[in-house]
Protein backbone atom coordinates (compact mmCIF):
# COMPACT_ATOMS: atom_id res chain seq x y z
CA UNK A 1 80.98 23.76 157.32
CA UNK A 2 83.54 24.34 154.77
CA UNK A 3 87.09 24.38 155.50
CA UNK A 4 89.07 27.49 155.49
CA UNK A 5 91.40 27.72 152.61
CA UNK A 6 94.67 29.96 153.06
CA UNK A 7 96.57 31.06 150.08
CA UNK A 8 100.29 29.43 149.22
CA UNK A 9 103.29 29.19 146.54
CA UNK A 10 104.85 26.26 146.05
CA UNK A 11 108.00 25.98 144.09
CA UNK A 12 109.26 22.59 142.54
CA UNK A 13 112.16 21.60 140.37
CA UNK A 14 111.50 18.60 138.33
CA UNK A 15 114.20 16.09 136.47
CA UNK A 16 115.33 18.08 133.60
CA UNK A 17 116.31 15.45 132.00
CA UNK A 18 112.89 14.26 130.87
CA UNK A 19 110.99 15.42 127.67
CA UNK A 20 109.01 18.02 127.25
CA UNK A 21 106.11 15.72 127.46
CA UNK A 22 107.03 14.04 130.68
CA UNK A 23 107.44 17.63 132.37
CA UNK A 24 103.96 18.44 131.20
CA UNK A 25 102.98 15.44 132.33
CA UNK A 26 104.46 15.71 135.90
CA UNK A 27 103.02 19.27 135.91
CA UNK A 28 99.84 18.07 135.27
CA UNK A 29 100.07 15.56 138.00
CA UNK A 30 100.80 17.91 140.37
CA UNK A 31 98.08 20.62 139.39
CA UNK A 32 95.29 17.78 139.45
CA UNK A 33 96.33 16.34 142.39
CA UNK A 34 96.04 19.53 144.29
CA UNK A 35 92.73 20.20 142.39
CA UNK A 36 91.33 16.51 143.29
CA UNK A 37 91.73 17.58 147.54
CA UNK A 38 90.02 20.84 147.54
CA UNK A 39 92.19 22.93 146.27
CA UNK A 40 92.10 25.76 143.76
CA UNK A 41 94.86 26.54 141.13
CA UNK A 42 95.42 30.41 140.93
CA UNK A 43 98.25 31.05 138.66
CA UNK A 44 101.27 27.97 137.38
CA UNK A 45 104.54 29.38 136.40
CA UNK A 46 107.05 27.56 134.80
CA UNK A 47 110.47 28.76 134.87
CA UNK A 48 112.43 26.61 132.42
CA UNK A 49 115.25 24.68 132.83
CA UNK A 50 117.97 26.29 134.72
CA UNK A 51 121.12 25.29 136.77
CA UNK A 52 121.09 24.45 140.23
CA UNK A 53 123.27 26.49 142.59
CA UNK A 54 124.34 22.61 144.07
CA UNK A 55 123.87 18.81 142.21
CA UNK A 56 120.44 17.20 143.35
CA UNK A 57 120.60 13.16 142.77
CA UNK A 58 123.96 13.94 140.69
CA UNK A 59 122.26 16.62 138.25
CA UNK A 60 123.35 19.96 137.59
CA UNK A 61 119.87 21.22 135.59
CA UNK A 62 116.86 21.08 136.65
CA UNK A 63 113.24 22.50 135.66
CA UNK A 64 111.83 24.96 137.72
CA UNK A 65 108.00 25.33 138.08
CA UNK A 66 106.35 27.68 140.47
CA UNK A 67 102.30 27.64 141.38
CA UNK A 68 100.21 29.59 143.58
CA UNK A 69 96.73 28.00 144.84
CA UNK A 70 94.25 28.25 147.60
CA UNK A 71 93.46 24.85 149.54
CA UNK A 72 92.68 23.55 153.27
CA UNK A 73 95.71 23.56 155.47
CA UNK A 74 95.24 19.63 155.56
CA UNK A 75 96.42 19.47 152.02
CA UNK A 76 99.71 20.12 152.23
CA UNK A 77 101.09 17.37 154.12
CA UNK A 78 99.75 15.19 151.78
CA UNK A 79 100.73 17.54 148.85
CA UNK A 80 103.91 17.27 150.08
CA UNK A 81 104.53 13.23 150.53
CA UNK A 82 103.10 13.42 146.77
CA UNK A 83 105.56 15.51 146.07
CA UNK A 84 108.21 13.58 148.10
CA UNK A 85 107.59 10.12 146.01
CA UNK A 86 107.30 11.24 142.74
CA UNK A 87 111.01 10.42 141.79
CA UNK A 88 110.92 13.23 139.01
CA UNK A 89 110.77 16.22 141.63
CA UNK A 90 113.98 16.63 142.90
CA UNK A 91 113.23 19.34 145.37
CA UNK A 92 109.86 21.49 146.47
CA UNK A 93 109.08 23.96 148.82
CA UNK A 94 105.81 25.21 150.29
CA UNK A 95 104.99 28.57 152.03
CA UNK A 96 101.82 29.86 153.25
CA UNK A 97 101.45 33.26 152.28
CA UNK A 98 101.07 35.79 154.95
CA UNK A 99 98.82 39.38 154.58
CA UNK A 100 102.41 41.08 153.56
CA UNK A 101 102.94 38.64 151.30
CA UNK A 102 99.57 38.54 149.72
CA UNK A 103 99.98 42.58 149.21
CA UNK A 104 103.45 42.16 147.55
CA UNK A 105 101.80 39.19 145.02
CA UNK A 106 98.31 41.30 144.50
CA UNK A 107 101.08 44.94 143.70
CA UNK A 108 103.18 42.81 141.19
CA UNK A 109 99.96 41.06 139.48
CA UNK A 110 99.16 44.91 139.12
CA UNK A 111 102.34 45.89 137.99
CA UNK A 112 102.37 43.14 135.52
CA UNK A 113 98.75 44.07 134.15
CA UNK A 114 99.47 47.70 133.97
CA UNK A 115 103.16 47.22 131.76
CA UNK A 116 100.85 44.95 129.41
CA UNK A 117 98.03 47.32 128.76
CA UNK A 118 98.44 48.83 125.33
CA UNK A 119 99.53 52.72 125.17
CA UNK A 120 97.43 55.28 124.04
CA UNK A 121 98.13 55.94 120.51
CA UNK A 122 99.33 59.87 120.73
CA UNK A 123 101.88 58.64 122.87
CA UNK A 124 103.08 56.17 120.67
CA UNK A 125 103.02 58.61 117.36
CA UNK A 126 104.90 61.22 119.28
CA UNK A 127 107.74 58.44 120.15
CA UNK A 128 107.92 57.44 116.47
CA UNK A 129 108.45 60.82 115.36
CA UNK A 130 111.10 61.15 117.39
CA UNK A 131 113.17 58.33 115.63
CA UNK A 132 112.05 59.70 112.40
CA UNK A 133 113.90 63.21 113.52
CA UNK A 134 117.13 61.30 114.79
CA UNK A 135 116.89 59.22 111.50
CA UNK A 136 116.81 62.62 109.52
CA UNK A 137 119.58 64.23 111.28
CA UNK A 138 122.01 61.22 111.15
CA UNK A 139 121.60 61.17 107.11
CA UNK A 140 122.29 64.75 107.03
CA UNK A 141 125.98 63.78 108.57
């Protein structure tokens, strides 16, 4: 019988100090690792570097990477002592994600899809002949 798998995000903030290479590298890490014990990568989204609100090992930047994934509740523990002894991830944090939470990810997902879908073109030649009339009108001045 296969085990259950619930749905999380996990957040990380790895050593932004490194190069680009060694953050892909770390990222990578991370994403197999996860992969190798049964669980399944939905969507990895890095943030960039950006400041932390407090220094973490003495360092003011760090990169910010956040993941969601399905896998066994058993994975996490040891997901998260991987996490734990890599000394390039200064900080993670793991949440299960609840049916309200799942609703708010699945609307946004939506949201994003739907702001991304090209416009029908009448819309968009209606639009540019707008700017053409305001274009007109401010020569006339």
């Amino acid at each position: 019988m296969s085990e259950v798998k619930n749905f999380y995000e996990l957040t990380y903030i790895i050593n932004a100090a490194l190069s680009d290479d060694q953050i892909k590298e770390v990222i990578r890490r991370v994403n197999q690792y996860i992969e190798e014990h049964g669980g399944e990568i939905v969507e990895v989204d890095e943030w960039g570097t950006r400041r932390l609100a407090y220094p973490i090992q003495k360092r003011r930047n760090g990169y910010y990477v956040n993941m969601y994934f399905r896998a066994p509740a058993s994975l996490i523990a040891a997901l998260e002592r991987f996490l734990e002894i890599d000394e390039q991830v200064l900080r993670y944090l793991t949440l299960r994600m609840d049916a309200k939470m799942l609703r708010h990810y699945e609307r946004r997902k939506q949201q994003a899809a739907e702001a991304a879908r090209p416009r029908p073109k009448d819309v968009a030649v209606e639009e540019e002949e707008d700017v053409e009339v305001e274009d007109e009108e401010e020569e006339e001045e």
